[in-house]
Each structure stands twice: as C-alpha cells, then as structure tokens.
PDB file of N, CA and C in Angstrom:
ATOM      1  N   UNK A   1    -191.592-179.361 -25.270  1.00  0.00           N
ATOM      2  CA  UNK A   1    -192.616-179.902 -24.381  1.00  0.00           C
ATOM      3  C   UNK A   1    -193.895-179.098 -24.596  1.00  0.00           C
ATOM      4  N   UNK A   2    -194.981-179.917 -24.765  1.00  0.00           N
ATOM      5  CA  UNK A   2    -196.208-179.000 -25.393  1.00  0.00           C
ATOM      6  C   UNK A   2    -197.197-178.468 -23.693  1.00  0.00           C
ATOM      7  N   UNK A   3    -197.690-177.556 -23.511  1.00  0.00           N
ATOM      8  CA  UNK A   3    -198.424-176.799 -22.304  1.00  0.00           C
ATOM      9  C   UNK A   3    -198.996-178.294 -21.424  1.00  0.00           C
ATOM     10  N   UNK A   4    -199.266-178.939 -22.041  1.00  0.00           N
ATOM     11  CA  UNK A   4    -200.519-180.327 -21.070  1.00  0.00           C
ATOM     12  C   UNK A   4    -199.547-180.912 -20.526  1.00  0.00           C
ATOM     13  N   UNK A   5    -198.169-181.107 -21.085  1.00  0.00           N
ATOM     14  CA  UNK A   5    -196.999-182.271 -20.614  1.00  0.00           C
ATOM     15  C   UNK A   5    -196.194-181.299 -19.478  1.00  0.00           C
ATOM     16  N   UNK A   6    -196.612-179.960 -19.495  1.00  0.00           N
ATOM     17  CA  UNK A   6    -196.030-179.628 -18.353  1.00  0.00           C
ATOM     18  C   UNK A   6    -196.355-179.469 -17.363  1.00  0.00           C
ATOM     19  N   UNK A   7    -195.490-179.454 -16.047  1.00  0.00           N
ATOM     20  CA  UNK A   7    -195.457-179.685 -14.974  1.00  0.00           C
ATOM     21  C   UNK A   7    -197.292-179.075 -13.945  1.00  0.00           C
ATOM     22  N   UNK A   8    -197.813-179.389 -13.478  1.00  0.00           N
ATOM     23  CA  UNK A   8    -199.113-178.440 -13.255  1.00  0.00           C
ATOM     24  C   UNK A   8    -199.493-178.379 -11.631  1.00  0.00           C
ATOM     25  N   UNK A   9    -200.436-177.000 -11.595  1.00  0.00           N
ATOM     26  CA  UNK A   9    -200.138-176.822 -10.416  1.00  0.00           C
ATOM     27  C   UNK A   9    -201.891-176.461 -10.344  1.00  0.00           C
ATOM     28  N   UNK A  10    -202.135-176.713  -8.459  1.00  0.00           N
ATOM     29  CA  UNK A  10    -203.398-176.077  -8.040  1.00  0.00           C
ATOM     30  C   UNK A  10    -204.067-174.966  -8.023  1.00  0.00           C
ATOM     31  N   UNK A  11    -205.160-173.892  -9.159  1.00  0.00           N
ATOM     32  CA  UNK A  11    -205.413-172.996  -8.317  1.00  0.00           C
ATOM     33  C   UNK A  11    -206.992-173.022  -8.527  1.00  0.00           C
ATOM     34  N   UNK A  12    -207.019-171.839  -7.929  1.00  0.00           N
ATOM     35  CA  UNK A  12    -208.640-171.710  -7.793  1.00  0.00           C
ATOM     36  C   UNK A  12    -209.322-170.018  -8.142  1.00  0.00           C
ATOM     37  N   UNK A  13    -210.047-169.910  -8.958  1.00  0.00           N
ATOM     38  CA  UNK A  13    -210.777-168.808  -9.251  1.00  0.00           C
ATOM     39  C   UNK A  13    -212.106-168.647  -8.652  1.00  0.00           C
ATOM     40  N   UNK A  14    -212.506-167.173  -8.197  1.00  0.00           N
ATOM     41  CA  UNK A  14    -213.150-166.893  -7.792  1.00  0.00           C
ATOM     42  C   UNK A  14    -213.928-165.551  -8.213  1.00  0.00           C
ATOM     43  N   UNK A  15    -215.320-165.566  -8.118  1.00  0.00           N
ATOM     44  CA  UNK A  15    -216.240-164.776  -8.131  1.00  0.00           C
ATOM     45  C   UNK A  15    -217.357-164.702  -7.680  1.00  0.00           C
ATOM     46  N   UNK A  16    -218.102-162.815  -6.862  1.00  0.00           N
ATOM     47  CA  UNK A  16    -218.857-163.610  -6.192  1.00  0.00           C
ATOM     48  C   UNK A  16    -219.897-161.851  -6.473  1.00  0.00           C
ATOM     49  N   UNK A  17    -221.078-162.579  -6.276  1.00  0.00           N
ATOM     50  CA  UNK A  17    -222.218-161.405  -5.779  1.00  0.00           C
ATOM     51  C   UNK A  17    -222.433-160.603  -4.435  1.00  0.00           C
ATOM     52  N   UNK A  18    -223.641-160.031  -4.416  1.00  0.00           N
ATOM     53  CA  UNK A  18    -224.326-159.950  -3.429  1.00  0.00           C
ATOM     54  C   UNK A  18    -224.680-161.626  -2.521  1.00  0.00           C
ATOM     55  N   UNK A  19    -225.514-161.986  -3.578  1.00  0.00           N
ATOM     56  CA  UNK A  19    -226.109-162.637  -3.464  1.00  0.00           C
ATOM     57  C   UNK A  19    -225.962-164.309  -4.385  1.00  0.00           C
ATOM     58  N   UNK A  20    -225.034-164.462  -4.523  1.00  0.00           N
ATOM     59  CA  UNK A  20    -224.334-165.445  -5.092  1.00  0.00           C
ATOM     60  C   UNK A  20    -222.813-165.435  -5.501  1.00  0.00           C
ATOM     61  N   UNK A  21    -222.151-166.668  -5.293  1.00  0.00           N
ATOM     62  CA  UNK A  21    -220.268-166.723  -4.916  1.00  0.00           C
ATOM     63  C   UNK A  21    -219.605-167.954  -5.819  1.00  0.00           C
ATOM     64  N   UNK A  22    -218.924-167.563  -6.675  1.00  0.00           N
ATOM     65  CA  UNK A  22    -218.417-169.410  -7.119  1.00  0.00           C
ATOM     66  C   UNK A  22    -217.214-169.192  -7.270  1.00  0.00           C
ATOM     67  N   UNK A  23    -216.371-170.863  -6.422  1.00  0.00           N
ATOM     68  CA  UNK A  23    -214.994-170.811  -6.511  1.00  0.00           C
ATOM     69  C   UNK A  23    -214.595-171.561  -7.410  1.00  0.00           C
ATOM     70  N   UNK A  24    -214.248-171.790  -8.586  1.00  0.00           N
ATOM     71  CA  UNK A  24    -213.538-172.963  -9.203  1.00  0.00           C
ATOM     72  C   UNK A  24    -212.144-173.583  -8.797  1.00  0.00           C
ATOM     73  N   UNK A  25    -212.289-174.842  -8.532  1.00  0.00           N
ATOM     74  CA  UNK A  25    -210.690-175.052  -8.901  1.00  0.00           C
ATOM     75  C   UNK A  25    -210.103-176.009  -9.891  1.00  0.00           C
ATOM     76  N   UNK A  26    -209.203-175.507 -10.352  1.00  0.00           N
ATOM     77  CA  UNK A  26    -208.187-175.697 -11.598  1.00  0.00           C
ATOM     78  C   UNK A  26    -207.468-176.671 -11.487  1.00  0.00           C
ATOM     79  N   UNK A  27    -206.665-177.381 -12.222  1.00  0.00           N
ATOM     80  CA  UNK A  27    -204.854-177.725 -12.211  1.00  0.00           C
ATOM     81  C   UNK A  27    -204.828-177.076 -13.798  1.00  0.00           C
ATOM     82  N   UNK A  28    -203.664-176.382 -13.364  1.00  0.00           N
ATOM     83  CA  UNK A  28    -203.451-175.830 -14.700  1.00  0.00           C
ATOM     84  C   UNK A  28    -201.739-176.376 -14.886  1.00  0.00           C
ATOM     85  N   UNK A  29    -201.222-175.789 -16.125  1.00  0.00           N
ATOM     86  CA  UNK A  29    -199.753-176.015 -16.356  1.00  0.00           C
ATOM     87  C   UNK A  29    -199.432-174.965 -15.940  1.00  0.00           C
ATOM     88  N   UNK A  30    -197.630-174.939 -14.998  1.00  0.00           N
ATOM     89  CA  UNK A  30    -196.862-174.121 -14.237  1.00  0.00           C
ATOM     90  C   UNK A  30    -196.757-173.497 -15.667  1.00  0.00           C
ATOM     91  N   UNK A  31    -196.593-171.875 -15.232  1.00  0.00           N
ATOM     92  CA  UNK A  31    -196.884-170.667 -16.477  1.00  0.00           C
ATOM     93  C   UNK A  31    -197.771-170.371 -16.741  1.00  0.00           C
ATOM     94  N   UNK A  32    -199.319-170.648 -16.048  1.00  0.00           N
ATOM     95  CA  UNK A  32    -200.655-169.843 -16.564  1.00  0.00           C
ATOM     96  C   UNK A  32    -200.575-168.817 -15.460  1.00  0.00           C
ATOM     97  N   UNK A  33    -201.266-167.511 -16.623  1.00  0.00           N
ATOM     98  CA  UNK A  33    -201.065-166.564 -16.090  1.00  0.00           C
ATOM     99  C   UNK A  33    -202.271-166.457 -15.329  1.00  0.00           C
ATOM    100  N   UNK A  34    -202.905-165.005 -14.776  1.00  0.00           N
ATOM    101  CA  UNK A  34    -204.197-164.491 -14.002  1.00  0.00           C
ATOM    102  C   UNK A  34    -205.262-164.604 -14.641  1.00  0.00           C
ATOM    103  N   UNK A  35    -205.065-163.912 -16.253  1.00  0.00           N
ATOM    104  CA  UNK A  35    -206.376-164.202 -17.510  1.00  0.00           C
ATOM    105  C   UNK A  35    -206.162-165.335 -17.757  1.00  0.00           C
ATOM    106  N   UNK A  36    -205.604-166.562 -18.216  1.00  0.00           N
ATOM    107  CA  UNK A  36    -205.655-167.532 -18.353  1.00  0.00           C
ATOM    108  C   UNK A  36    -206.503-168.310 -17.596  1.00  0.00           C
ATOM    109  N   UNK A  37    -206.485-168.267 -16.321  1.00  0.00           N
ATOM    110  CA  UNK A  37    -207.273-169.103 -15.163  1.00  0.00           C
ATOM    111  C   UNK A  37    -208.145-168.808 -15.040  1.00  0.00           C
ATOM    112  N   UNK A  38    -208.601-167.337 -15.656  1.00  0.00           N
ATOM    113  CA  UNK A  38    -210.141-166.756 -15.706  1.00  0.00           C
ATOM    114  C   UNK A  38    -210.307-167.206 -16.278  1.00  0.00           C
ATOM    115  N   UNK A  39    -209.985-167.235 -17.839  1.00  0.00           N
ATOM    116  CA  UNK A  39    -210.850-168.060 -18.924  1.00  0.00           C
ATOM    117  C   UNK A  39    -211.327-169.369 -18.886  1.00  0.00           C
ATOM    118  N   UNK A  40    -210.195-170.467 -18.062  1.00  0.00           N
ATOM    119  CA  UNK A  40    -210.359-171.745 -17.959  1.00  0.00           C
ATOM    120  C   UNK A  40    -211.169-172.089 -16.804  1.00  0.00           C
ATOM    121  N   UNK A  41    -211.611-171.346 -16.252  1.00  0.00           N
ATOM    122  CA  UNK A  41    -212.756-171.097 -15.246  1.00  0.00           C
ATOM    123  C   UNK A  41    -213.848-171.597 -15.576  1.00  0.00           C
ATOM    124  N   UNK A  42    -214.545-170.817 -16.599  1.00  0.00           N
ATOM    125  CA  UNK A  42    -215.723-170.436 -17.063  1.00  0.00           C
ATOM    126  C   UNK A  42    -216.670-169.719 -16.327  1.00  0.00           C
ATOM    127  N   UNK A  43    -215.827-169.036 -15.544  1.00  0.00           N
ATOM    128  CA  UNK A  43    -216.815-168.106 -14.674  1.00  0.00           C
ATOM    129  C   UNK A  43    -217.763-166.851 -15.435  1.00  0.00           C
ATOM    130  N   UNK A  44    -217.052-166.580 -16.837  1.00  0.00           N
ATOM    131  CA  UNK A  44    -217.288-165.322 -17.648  1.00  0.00           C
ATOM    132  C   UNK A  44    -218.620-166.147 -18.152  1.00  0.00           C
ATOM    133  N   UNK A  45    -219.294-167.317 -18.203  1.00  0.00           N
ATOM    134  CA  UNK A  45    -220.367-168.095 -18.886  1.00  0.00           C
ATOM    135  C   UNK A  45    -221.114-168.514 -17.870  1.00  0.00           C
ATOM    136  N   UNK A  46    -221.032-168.195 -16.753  1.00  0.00           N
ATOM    137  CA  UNK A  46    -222.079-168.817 -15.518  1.00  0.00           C
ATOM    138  C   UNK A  46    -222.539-167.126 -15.217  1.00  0.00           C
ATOM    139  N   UNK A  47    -221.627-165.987 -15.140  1.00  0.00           N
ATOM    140  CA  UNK A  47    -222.418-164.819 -14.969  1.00  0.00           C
ATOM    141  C   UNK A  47    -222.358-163.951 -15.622  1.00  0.00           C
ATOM    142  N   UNK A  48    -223.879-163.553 -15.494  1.00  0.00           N
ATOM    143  CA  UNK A  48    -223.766-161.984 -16.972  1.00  0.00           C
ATOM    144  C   UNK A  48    -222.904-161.254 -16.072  1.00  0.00           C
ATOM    145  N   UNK A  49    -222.555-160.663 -17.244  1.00  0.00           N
ATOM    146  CA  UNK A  49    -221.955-159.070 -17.059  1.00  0.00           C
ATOM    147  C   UNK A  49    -220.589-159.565 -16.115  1.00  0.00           C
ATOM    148  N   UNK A  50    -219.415-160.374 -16.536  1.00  0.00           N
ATOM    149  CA  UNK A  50    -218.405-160.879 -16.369  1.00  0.00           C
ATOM    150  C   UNK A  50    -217.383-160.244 -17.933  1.00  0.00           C
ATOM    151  N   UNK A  51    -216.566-159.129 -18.018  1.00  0.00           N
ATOM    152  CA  UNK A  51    -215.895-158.958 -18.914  1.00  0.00           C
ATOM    153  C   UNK A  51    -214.261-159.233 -18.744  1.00  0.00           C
ATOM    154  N   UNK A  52    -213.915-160.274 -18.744  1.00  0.00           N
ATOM    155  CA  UNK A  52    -212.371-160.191 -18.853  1.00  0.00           C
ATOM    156  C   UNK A  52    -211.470-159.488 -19.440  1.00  0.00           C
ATOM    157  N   UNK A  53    -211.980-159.559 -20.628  1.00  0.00           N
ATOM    158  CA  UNK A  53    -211.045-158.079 -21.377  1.00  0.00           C
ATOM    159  C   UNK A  53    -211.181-156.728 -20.061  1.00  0.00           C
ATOM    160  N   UNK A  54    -211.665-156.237 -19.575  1.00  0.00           N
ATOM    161  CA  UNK A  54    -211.604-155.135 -19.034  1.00  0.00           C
ATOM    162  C   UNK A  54    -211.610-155.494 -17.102  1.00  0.00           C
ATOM    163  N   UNK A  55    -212.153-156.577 -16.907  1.00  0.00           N
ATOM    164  CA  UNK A  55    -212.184-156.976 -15.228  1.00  0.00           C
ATOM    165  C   UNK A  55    -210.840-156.555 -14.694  1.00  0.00           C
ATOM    166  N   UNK A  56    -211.032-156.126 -13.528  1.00  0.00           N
ATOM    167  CA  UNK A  56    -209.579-156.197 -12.791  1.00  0.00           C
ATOM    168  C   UNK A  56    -209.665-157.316 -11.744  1.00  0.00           C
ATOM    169  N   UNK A  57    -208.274-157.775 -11.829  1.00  0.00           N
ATOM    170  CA  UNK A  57    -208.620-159.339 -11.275  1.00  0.00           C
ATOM    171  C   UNK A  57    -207.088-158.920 -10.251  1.00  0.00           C
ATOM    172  N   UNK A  58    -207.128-160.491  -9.385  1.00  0.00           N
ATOM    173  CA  UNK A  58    -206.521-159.591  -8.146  1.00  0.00           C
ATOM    174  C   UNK A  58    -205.640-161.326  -7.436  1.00  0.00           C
ATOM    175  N   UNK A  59    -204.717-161.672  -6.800  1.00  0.00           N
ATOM    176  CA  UNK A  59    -204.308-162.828  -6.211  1.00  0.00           C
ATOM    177  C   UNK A  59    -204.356-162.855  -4.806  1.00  0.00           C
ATOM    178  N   UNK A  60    -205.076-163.286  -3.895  1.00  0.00           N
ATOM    179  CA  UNK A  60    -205.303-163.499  -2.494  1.00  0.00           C
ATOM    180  C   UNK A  60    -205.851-161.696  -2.296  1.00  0.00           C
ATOM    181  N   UNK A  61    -206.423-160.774  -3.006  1.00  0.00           N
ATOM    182  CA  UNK A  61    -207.040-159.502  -2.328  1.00  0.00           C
ATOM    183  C   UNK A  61    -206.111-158.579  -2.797  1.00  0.00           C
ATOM    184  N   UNK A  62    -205.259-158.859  -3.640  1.00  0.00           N
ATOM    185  CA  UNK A  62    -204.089-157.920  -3.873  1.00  0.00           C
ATOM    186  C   UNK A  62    -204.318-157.857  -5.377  1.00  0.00           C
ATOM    187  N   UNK A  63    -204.460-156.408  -6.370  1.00  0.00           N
ATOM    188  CA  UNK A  63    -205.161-156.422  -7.584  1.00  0.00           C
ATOM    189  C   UNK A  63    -203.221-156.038  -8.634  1.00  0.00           C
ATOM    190  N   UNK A  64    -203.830-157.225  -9.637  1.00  0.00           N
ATOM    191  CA  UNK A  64    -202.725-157.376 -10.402  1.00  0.00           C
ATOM    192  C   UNK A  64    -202.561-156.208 -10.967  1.00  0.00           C
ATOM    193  N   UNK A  65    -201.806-155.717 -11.562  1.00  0.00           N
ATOM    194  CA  UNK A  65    -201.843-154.405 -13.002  1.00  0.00           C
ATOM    195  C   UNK A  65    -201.784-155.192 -13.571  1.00  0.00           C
ATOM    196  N   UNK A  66    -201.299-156.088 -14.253  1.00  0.00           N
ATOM    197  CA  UNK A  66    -200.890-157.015 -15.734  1.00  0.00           C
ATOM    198  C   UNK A  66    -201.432-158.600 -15.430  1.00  0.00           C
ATOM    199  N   UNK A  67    -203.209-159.260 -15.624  1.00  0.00           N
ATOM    200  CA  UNK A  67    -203.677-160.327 -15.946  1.00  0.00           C
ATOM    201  C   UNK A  67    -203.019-161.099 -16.765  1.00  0.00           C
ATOM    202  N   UNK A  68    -202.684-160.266 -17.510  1.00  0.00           N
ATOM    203  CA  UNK A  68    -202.053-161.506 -18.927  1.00  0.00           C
ATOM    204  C   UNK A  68    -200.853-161.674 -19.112  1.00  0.00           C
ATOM    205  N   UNK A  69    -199.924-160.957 -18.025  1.00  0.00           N
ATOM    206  CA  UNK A  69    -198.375-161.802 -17.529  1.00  0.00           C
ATOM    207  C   UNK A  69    -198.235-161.795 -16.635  1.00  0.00           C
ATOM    208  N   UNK A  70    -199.153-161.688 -15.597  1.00  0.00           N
ATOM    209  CA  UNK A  70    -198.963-162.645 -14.072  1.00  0.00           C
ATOM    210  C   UNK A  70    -199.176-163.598 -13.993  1.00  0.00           C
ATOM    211  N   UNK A  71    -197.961-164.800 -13.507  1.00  0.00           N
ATOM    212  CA  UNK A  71    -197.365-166.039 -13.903  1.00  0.00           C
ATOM    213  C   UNK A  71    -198.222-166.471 -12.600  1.00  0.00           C
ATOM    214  N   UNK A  72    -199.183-167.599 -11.984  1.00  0.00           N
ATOM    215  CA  UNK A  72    -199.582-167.759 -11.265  1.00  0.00           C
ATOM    216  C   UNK A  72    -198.625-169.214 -10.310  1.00  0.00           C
ATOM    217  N   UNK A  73    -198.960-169.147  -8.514  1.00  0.00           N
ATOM    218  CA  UNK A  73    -197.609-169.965  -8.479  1.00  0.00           C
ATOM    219  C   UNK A  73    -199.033-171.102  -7.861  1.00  0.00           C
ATOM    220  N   UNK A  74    -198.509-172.348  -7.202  1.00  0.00           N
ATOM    221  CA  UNK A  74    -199.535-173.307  -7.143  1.00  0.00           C
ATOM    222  C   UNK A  74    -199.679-173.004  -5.500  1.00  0.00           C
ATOM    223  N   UNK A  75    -201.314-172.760  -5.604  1.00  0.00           N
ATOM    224  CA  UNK A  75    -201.991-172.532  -4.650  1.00  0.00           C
ATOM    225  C   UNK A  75    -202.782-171.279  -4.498  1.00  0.00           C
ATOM    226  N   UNK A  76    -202.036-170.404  -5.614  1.00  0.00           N
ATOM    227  CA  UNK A  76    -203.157-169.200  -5.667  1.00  0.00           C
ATOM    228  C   UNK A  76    -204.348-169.185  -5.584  1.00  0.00           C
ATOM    229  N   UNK A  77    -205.201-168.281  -5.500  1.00  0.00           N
ATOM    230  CA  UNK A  77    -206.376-167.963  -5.769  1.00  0.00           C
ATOM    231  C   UNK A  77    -206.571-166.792  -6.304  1.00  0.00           C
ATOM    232  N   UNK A  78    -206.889-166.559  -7.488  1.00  0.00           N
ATOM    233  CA  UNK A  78    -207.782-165.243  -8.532  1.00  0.00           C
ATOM    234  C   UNK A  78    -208.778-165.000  -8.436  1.00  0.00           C
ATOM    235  N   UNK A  79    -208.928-163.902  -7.755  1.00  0.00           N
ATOM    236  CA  UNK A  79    -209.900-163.041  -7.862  1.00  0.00           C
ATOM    237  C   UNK A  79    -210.526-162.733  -8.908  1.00  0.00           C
ATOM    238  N   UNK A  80    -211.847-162.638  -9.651  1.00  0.00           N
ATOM    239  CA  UNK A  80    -211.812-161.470 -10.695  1.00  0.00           C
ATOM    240  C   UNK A  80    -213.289-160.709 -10.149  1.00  0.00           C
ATOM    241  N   UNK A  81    -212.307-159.205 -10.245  1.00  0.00           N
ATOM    242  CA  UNK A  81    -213.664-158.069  -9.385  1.00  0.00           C
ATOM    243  C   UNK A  81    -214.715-157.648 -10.075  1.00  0.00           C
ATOM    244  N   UNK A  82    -215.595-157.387  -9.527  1.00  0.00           N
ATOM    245  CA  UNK A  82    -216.878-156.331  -9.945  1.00  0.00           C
ATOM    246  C   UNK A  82    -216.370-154.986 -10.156  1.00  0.00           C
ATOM    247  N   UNK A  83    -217.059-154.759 -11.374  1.00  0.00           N
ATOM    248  CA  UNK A  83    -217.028-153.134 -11.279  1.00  0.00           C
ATOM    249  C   UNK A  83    -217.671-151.859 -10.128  1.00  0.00           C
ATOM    250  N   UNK A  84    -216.802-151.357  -9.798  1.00  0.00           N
ATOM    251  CA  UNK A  84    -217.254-150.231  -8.815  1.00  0.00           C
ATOM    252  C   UNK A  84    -218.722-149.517  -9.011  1.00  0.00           C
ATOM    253  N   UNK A  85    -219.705-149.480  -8.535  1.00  0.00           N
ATOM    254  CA  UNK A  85    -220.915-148.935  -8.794  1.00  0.00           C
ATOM    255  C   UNK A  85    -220.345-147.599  -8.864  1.00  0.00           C
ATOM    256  N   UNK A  86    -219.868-147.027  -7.762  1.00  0.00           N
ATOM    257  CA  UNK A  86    -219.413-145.712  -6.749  1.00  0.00           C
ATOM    258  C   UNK A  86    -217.992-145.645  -6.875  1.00  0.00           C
ATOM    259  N   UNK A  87    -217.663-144.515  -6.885  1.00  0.00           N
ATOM    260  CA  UNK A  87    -216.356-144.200  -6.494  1.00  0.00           C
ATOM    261  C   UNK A  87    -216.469-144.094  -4.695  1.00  0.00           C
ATOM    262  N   UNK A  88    -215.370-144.547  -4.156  1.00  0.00           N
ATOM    263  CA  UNK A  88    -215.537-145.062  -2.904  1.00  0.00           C
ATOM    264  C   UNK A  88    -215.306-143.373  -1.848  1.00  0.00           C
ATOM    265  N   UNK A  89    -213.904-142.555  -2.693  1.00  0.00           N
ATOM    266  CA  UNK A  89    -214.188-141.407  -2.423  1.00  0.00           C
ATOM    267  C   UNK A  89    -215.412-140.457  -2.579  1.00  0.00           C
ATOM    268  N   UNK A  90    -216.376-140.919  -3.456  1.00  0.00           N
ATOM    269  CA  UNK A  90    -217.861-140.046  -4.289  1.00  0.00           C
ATOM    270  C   UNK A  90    -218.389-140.556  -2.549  1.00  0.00           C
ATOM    271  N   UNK A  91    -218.622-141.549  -2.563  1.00  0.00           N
ATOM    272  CA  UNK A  91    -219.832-142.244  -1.621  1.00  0.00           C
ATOM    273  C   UNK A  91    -219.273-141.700  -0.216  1.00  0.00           C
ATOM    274  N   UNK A  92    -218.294-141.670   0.024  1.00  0.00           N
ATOM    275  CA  UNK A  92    -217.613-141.269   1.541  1.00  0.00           C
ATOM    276  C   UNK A  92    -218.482-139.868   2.022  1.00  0.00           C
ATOM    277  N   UNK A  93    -217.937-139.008   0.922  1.00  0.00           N
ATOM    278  CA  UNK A  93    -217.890-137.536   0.586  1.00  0.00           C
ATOM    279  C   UNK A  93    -219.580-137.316   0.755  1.00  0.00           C
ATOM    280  N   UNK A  94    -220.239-138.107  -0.308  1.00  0.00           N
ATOM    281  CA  UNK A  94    -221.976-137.978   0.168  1.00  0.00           C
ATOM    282  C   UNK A  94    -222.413-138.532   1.127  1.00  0.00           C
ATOM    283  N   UNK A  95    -221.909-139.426   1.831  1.00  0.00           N
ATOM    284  CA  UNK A  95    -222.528-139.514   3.018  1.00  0.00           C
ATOM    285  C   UNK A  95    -222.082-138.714   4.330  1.00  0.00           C
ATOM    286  N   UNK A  96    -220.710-137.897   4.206  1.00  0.00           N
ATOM    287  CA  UNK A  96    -220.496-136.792   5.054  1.00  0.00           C
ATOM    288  C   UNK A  96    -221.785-135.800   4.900  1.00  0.00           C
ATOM    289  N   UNK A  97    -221.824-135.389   3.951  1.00  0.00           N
ATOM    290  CA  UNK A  97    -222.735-134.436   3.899  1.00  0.00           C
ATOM    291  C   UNK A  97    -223.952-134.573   3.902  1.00  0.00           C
ATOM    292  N   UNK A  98    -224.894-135.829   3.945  1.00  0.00           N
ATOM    293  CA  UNK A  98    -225.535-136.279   4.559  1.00  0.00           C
ATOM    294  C   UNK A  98    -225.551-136.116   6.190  1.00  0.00           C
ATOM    295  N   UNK A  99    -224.876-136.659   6.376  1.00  0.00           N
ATOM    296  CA  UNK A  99    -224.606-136.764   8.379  1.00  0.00           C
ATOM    297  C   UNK A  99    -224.211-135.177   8.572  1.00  0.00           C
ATOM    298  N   UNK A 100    -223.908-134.135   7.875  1.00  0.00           N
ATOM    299  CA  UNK A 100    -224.043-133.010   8.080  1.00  0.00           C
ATOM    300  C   UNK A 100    -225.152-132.299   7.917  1.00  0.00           C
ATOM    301  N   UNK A 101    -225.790-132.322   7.246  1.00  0.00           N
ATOM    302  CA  UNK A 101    -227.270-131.915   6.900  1.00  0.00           C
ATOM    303  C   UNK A 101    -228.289-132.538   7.715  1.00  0.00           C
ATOM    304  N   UNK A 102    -227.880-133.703   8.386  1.00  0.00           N
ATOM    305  CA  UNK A 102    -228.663-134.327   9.113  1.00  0.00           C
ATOM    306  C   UNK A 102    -229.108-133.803  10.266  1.00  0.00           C
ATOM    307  N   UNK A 103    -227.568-133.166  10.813  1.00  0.00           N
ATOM    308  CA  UNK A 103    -227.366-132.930  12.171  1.00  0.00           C
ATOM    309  C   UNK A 103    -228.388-131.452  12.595  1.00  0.00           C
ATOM    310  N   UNK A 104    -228.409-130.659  11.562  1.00  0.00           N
ATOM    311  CA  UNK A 104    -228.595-129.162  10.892  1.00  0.00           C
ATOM    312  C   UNK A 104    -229.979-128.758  11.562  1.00  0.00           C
TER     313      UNK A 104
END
C-alpha cells in the first residue's frame, strides 16, 4: 500500500511570533511523524529564520526529543519552537540582581 492510499488523519501545525501566529491544518497518512508535518506545512517558507533541521518542536506544549520518529496520532497539534533568545535561568538570575541593586 503506497503512503496516499493510507489510512489519514487530522493535524495541525503551528507557529507563532511576537507579533504574528500561523496554524496549518493537514490530513496527512496515519505514520507521519512531528518533522514530517513540519515540512508539509510550509511553515519553514512563510517565515525567515524557521530551521527544521535544528527547531525543537513539541505536541500540545510537550517538546518531543525525536521529530523524526514521533508517530503523530489524529488530532494532534505540532508545535515548532523559537529559539531561546535567553537562557531562562541567565534572565531570572539578572533580573534578581537587578531588583537587588535596585533596592540598595
């Protein structure tokens, strides 16, 4: 049975800005994985600076380790994230010491 003749299911990819958000949705064939649904998206061609090879992508807020054998089930939704400007511990840590120096 060739990928199109099989069985297919709903999902939807997502990516979003500050200041701009796009959801696609799919039917794909049962067995596409997390990178798969990115690619068939085309979300990586509507925004710069979209790298799949390296994105960490995620199902309902929960971040995959393995895009390219997470089997997606029908109804998901994929995430694929932005890169961290900040380390979230860096930014915590400077703004303590901020609000300490502040106080001073």
């Amino acid at each position: 049975m060739d990928a199109d003749a099989a069985p297919r299911i709903r999902v939807e990819v997502a990516y979003a800005l500050p200041e701009r958000q796009r959801i696609v949705a799919l039917e794909v064939p049962r067995g596409t994985t997390v990178f798969q649904a990115a690619e068939r998206s085309g979300l990586a061609t509507q925004f710069d600076g979209i790298d799949l090879e390296s994105a960490k992508m995620g199902i309902f807020g929960k971040v995959v380790a393995n895009p390219r054998t997470q089997v997606l089930e029908d109804g998901d939704r994929v995430e694929i994230y932005r890169p961290l400007r900040a380390d979230p511990k860096d930014a915590r840590k400077a703004r303590a010491r901020k609000a300490a120096s502040a106080k001073d």
